[in-house]
Protein backbone atom coordinates (compact mmCIF):
# COMPACT_ATOMS: atom_id res chain seq x y z
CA UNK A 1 85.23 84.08 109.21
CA UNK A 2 82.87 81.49 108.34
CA UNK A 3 83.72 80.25 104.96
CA UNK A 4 87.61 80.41 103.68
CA UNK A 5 89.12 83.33 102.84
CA UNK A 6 90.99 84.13 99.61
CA UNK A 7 93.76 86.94 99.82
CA UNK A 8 96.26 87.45 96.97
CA UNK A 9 99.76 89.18 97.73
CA UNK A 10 101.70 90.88 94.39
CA UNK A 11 105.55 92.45 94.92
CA UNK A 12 108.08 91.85 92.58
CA UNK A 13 110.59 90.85 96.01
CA UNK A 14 110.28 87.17 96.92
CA UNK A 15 111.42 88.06 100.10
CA UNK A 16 108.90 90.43 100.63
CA UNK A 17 106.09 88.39 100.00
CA UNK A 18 107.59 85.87 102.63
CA UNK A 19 107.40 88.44 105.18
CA UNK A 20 103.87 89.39 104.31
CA UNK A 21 102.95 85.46 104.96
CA UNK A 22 104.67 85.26 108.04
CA UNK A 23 102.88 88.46 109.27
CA UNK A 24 99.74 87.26 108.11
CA UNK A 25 99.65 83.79 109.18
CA UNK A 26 98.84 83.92 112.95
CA UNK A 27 95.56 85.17 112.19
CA UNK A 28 95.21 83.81 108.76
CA UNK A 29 96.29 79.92 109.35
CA UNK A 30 95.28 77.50 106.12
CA UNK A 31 92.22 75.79 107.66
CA UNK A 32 90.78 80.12 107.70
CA UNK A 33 92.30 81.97 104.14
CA UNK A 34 93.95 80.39 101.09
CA UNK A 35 97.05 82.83 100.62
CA UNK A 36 98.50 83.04 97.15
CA UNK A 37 101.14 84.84 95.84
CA UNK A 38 102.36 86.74 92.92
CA UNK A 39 106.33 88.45 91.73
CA UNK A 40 105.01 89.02 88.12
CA UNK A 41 101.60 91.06 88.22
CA UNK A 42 101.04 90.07 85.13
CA UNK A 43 100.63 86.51 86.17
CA UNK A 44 98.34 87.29 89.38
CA UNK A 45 96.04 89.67 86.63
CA UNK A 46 95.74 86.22 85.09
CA UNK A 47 94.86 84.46 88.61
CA UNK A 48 91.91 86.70 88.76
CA UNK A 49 90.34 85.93 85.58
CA UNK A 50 90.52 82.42 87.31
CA UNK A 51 89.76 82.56 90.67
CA UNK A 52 87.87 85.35 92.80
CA UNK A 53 89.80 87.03 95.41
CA UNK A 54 88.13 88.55 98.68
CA UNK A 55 91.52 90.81 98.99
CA UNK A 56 94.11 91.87 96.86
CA UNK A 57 97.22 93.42 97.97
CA UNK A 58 99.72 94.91 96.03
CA UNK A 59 103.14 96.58 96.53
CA UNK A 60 103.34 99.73 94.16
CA UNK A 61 106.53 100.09 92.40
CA UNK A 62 106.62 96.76 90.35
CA UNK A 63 108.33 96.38 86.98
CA UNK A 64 106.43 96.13 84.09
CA UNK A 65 103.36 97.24 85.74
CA UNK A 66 102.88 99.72 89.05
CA UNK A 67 100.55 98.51 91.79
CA UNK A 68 97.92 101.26 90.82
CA UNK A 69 97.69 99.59 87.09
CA UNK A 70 97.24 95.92 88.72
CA UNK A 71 94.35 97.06 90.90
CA UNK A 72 92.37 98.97 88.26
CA UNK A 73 93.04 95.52 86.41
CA UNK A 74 92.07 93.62 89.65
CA UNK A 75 88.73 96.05 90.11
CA UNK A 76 87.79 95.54 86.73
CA UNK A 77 87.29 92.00 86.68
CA UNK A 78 86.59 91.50 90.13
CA UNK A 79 84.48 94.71 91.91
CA UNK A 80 83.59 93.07 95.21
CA UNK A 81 87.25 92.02 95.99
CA UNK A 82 88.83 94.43 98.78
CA UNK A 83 91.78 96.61 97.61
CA UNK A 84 95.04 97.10 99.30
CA UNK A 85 98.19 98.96 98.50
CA UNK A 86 101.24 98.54 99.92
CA UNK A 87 104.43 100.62 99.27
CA UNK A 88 106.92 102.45 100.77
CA UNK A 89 106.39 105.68 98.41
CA UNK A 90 105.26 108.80 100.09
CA UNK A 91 104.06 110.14 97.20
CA UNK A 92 100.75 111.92 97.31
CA UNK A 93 99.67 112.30 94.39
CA UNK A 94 99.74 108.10 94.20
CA UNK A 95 97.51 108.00 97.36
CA UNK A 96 95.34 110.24 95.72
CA UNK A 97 95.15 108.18 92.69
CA UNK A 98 94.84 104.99 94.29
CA UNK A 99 92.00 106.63 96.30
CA UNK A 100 89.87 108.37 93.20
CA UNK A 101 90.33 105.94 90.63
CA UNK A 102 91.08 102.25 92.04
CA UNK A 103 88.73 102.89 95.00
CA UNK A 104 91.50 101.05 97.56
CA UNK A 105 90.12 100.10 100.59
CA UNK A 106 93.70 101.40 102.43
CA UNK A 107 97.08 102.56 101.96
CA UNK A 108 99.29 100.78 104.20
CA UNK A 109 102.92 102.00 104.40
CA UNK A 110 106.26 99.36 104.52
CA UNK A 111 107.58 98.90 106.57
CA UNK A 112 104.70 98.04 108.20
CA UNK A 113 103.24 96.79 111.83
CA UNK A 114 102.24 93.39 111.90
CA UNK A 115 99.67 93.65 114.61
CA UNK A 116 97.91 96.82 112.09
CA UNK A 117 98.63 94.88 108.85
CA UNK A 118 96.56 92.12 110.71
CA UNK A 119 93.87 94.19 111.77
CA UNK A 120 93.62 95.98 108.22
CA UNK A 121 92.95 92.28 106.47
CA UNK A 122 90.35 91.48 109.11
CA UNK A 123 88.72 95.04 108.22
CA UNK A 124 88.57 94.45 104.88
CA UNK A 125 87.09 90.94 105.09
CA UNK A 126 84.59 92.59 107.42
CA UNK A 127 83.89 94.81 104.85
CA UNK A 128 82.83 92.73 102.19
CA UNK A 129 80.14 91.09 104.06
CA UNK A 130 78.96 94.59 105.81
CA UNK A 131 75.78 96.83 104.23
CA UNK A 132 76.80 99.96 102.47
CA UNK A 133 77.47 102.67 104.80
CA UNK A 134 74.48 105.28 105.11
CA UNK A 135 74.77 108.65 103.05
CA UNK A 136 74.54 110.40 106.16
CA UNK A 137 78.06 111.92 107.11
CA UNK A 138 77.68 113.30 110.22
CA UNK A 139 81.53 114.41 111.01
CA UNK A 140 81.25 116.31 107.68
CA UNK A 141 78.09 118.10 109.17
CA UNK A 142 80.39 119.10 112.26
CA UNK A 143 82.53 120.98 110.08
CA UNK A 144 82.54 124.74 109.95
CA UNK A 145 82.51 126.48 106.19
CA UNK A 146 85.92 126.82 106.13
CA UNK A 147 87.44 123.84 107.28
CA UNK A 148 85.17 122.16 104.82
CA UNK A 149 87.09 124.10 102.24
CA UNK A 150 90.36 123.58 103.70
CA UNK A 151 89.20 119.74 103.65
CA UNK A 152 88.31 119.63 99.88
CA UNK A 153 91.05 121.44 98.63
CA UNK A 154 93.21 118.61 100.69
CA UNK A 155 91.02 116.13 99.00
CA UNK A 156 92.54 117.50 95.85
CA UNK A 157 95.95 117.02 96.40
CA UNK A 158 97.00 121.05 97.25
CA UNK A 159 99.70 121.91 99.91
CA UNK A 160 98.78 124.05 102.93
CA UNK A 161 100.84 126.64 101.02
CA UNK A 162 99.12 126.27 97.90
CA UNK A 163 95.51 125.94 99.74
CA UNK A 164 96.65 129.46 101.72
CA UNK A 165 97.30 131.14 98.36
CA UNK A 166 93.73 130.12 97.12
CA UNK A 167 92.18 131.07 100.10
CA UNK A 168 93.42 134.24 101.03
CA UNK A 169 94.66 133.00 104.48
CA UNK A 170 98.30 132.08 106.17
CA UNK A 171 99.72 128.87 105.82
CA UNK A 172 99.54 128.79 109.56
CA UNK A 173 95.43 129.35 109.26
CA UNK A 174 95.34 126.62 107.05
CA UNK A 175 97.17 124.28 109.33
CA UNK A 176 95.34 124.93 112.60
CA UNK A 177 92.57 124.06 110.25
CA UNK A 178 93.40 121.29 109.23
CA UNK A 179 94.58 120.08 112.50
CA UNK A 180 90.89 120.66 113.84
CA UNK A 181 89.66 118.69 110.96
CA UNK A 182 91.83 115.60 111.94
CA UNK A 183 90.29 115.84 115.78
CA UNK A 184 86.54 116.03 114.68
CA UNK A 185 87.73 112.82 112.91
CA UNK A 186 89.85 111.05 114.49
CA UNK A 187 92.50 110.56 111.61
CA UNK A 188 95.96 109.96 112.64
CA UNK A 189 97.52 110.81 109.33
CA UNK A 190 96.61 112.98 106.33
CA UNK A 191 96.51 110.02 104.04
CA UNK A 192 93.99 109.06 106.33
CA UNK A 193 91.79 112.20 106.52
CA UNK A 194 91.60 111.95 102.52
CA UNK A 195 90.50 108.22 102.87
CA UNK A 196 87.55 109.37 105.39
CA UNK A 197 86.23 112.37 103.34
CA UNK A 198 86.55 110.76 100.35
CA UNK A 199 84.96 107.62 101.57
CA UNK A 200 81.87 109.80 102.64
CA UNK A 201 81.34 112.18 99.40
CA UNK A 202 83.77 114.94 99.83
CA UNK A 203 84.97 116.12 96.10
C-alpha cells in the first residue's frame, strides 16, 4: 500500500470489534491503515458522509439497523469503497441479498480465520486500485447447457430439491452438477460459487 489505508469496522459487540483490530493489526499497523470503529451504525453512516472509507465492514445482525441496510447506506454515499459482511448467519437468502443489491465484495463467516480475514482486506484494497475485470468469462464458457442452468437457478437462491423439481431431474443429478460446477471453478463453498457467477454476469 502506498498511501494510508482507511477501513471502518461496525458490530454492535465492543468486544468484537477488539478482536477484529487485533486480527487486523499485524498487517494493518497505524503508520499503513487508519482503523475506525463503530457499535451504533447509525453513527459510522454518519462517519461516511465525513470521511471516505476504502473498506467497510460490517457484522449483520445489529440493532436498529442490519448490516445489509448499513452497506446500501455505505454504497450510496460512497461507491468506490470495498464492501464486507461479516456475520455468523447462514442464511442464504442474506448472502444473496448482500450479493444482488449491496454489491459486497465478500461474505466472510465468524468466527473467522485471521490469516483469511487478513488476506480478504488486502484483496479488497487490491481491488480498488485494479482495472475492471474483462467481460470475457471464460469458466462460464466451460460450462455445459445444463450445469449452466443448474448454476443460475443456484444464483437464484433454489435448493437442489427445488432446482430438481424445475428441471425434471433427481436431486442427486442436480448435485453431481453442481459439484462439477464448483471444480471448473475452483469455489470451496456455495456462497462462493454465487459470488463468482454473479461477479461475471450470471442472472
Amino acid at each position: 500500500m502506498e498511501t494510508m489505508a482507511r477501513i471502518l469496522l461496525v458490530d454492535d459487540e465492543v468486544n468484537v470489534l477488539r478482536a477484529l483490530q487485533r486480527s487486523l493489526r499485524p498487517a494493518f499497523p497505524p503508520e499503513l491503515a487508519m482503523i475506525e470503529t463503530f457499535t451504533d451504525p447509525q453513527a459510522a453512516l454518519h462517519r461516511c458522509e465525513q470521511v471516505p472509507f476504502d473498506v467497510v465492514v460490517s457484522d449483520y445482525r445489529m440493532p436498529g439497523m442490519n448490516g445489509l441496510e448499513l452497506l446500501a447506506g455505505a454504497k450510496a454515499l460512497q461507491p468506490e469503497a470495498v464492501r464486507l459482511m461479516l456475520s455468523a448467519t447462514s442464511d442464504f437468502d442474506v448472502l444473496l441479498d448482500a450479493l444482488n443489491n449491496v454489491r459486497i465484495f465478500r461474505y466472510i463467516q465468524k468466527p473467522w480465520n485471521d490469516d483469511e480475514l487478513r488476506a480478504v482486506l488486502r484483496e479488497a484494497l487490491a481491488s480498488r486500485a485494479a482495472p475492471p475485470p474483462a467481460p470475457a468469462t471464460d469458466w462460464l464458457a466451460e460450462l455445459t447447457p445444463r450445469e449452466r442452468e443448474v448454476l443460475r437457478l443456484l444464483v437464484h437462491g433454489m435448493t437442489n430439491r427445488m432446482i430438481a423439481a424445475e428441471l425434471g431431474i433427481s436431486a442427486r443429478t442436480v448435485e453431481n452438477h453442481r459439484a462439477k460446477v464448483m471444480e471448473k471453478t475452483g469455489a470451496d463453498s456455495l456462497p462462493e460459487l454465487v459470488r463468482l457467477a454473479m461477479k461475471d454476469g450470471m442472472q
